[in-house]
N, C-alpha and C. Protein backbone atom coordinates (compact mmCIF):
# COMPACT_ATOMS: atom_id res chain seq x y z
N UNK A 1 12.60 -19.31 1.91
CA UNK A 1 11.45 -18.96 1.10
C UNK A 1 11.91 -18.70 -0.33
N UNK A 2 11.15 -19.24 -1.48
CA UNK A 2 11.53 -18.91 -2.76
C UNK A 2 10.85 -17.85 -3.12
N UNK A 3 11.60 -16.96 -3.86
CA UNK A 3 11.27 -15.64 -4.79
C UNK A 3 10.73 -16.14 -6.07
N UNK A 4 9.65 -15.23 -6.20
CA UNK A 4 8.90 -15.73 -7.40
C UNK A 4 9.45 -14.59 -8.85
N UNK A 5 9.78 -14.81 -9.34
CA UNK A 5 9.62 -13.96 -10.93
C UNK A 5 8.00 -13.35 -11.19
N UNK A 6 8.19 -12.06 -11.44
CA UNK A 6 7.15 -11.55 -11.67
C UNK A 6 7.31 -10.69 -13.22
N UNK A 7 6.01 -11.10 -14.10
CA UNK A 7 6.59 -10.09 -15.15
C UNK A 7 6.36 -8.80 -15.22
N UNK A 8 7.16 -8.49 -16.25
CA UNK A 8 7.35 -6.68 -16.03
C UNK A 8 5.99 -6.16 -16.11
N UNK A 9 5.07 -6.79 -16.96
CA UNK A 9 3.89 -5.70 -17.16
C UNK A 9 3.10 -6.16 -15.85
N UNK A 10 3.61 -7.09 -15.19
CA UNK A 10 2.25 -7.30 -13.89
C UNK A 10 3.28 -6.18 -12.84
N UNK A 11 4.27 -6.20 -12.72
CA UNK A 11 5.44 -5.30 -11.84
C UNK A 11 4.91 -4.10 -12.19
N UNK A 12 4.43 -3.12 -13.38
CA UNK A 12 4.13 -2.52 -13.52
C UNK A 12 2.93 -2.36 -13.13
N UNK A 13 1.65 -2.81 -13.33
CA UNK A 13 0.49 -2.69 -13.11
C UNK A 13 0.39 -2.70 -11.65
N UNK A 14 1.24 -3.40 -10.96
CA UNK A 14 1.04 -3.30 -9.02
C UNK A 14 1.93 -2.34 -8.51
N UNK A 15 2.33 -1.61 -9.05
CA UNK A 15 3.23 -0.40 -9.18
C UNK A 15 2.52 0.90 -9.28
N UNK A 16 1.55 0.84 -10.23
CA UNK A 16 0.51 1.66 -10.40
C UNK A 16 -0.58 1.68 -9.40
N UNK A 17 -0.86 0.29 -9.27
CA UNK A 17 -2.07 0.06 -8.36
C UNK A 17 -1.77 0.90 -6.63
N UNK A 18 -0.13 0.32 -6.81
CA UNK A 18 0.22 0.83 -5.32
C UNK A 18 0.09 1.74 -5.18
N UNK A 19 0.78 2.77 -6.16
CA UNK A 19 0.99 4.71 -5.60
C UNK A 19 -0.58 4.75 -5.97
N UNK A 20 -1.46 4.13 -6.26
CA UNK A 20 -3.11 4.98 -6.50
C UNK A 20 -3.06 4.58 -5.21
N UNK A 21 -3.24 3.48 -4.39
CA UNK A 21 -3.76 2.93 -2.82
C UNK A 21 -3.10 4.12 -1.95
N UNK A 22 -1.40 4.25 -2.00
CA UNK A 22 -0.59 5.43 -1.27
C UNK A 22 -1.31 6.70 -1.58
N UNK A 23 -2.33 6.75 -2.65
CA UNK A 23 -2.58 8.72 -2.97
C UNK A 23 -4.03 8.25 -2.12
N UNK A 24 -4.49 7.27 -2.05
CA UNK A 24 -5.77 6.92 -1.12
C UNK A 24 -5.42 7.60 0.14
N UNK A 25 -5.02 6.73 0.21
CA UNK A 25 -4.08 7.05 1.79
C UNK A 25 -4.25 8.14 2.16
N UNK A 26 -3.74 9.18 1.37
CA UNK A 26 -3.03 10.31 1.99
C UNK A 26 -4.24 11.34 1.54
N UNK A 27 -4.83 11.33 0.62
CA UNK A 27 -5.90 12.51 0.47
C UNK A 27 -7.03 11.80 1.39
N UNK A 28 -7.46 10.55 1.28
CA UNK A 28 -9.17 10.14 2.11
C UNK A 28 -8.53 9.52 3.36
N UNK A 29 -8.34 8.81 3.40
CA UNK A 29 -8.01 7.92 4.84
C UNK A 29 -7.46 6.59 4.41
N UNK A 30 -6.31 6.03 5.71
CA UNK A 30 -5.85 5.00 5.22
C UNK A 30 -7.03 3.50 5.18
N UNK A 31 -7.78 3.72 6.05
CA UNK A 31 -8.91 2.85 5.99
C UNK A 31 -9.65 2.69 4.55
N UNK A 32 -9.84 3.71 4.03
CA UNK A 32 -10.51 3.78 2.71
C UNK A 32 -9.27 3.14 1.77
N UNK A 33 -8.32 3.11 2.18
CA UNK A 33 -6.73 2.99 1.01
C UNK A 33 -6.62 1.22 1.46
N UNK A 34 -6.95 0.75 2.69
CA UNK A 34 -7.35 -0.64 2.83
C UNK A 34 -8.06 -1.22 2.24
N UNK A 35 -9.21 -0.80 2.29
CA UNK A 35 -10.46 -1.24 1.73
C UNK A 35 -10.53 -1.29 0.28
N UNK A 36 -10.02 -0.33 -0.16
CA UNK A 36 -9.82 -0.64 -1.69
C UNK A 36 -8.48 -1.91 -1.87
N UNK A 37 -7.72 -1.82 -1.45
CA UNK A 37 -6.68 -2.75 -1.36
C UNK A 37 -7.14 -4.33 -1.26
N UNK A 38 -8.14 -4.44 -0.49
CA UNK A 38 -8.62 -5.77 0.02
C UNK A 38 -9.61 -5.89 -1.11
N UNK A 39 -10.23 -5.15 -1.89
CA UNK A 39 -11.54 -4.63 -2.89
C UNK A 39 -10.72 -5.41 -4.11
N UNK A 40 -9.67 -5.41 -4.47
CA UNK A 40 -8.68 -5.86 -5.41
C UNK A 40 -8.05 -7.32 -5.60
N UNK A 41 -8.70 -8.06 -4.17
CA UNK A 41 -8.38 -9.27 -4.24
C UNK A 41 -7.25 -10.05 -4.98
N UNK A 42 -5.89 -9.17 -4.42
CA UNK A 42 -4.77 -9.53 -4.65
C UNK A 42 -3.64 -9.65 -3.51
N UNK A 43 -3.73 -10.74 -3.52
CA UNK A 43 -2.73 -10.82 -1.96
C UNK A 43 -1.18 -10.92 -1.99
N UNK A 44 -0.65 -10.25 -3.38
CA UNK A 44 0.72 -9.84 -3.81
C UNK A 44 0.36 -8.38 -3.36
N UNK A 45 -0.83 -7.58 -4.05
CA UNK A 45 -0.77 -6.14 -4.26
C UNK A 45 -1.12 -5.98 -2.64
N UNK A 46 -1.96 -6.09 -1.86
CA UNK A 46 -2.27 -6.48 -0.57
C UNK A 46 -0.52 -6.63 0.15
N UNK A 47 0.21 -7.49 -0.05
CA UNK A 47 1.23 -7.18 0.67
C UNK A 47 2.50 -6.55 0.62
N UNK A 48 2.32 -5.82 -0.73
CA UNK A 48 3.21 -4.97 -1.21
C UNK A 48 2.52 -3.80 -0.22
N UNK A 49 1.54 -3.43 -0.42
CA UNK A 49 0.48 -2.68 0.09
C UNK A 49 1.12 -2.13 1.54
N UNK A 50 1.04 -3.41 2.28
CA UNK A 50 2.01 -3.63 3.81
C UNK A 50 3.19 -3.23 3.71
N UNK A 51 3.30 -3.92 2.63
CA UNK A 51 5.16 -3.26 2.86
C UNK A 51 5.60 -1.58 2.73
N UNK A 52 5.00 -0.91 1.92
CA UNK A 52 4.91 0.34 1.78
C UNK A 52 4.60 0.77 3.14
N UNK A 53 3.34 0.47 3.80
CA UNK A 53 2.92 1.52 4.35
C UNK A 53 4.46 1.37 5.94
N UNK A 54 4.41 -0.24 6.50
CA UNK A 54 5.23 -0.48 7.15
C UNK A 54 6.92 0.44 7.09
N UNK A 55 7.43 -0.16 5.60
CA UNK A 55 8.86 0.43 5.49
C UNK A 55 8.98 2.23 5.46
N UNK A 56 7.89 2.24 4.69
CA UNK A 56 8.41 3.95 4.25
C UNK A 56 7.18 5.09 4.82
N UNK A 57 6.25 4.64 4.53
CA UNK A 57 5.39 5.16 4.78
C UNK A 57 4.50 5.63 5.97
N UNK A 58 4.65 4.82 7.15
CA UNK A 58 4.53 4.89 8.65
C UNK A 58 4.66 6.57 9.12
N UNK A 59 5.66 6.49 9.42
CA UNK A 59 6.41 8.00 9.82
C UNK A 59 5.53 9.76 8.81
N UNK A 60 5.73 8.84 7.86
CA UNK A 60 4.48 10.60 6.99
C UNK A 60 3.47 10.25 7.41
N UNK A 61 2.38 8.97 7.38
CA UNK A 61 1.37 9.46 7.60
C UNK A 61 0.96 9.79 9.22
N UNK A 62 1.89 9.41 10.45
CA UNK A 62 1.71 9.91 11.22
C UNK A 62 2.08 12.08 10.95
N UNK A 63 3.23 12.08 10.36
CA UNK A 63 3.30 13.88 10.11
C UNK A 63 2.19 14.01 9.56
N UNK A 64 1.15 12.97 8.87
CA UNK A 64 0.36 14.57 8.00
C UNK A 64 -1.08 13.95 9.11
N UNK A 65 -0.78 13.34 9.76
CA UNK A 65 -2.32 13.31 10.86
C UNK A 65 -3.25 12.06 10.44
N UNK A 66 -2.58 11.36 9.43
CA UNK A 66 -3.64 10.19 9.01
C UNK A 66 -3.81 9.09 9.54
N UNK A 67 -2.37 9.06 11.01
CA UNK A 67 -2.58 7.58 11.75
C UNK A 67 -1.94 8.42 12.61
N UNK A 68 -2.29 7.74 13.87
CA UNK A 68 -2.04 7.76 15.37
C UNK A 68 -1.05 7.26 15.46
N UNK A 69 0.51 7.33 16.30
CA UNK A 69 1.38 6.79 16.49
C UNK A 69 0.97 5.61 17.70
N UNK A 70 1.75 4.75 17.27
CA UNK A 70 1.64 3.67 18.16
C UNK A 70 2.78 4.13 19.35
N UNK A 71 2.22 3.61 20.60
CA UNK A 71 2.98 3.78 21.78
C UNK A 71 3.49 2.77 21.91
């Protein structure tokens, strides 16, 4: 798969976009932090989106009660 170059001010702006979707998340619900995500019709910010919640993010929002652990 080829890596795309992204420029700094769009790296920045989906950077921003992300930790607002992650503060979604965590104060309203991750459903509402989807929905805006999908609301944005960006399927870079959309899978950065994934990648956050997948790599790092999984494990807190089960500690703070915002998702159900998967069995």
């Amino acid at each position: 798969m080829t890596q795309v170059s992204i420029p700094e001010d769009k790296q920045k702006d989906i950077q921003e976009k992300l930790q607002h979707l992650v503060d979604v998340a965590f104060q309203s619900s991750l459903t509402v932090a989807i929905d805006e995500a999908r609301a944005m019709n960006d399927p870079y910010l959309l899978d950065a989106f994934h990648d956050t919640l997948v790599d790092k993010l999984y494990k807190e929002l089960i500690t703070r009660h915002k998702l159900d652990e998967l069995k």
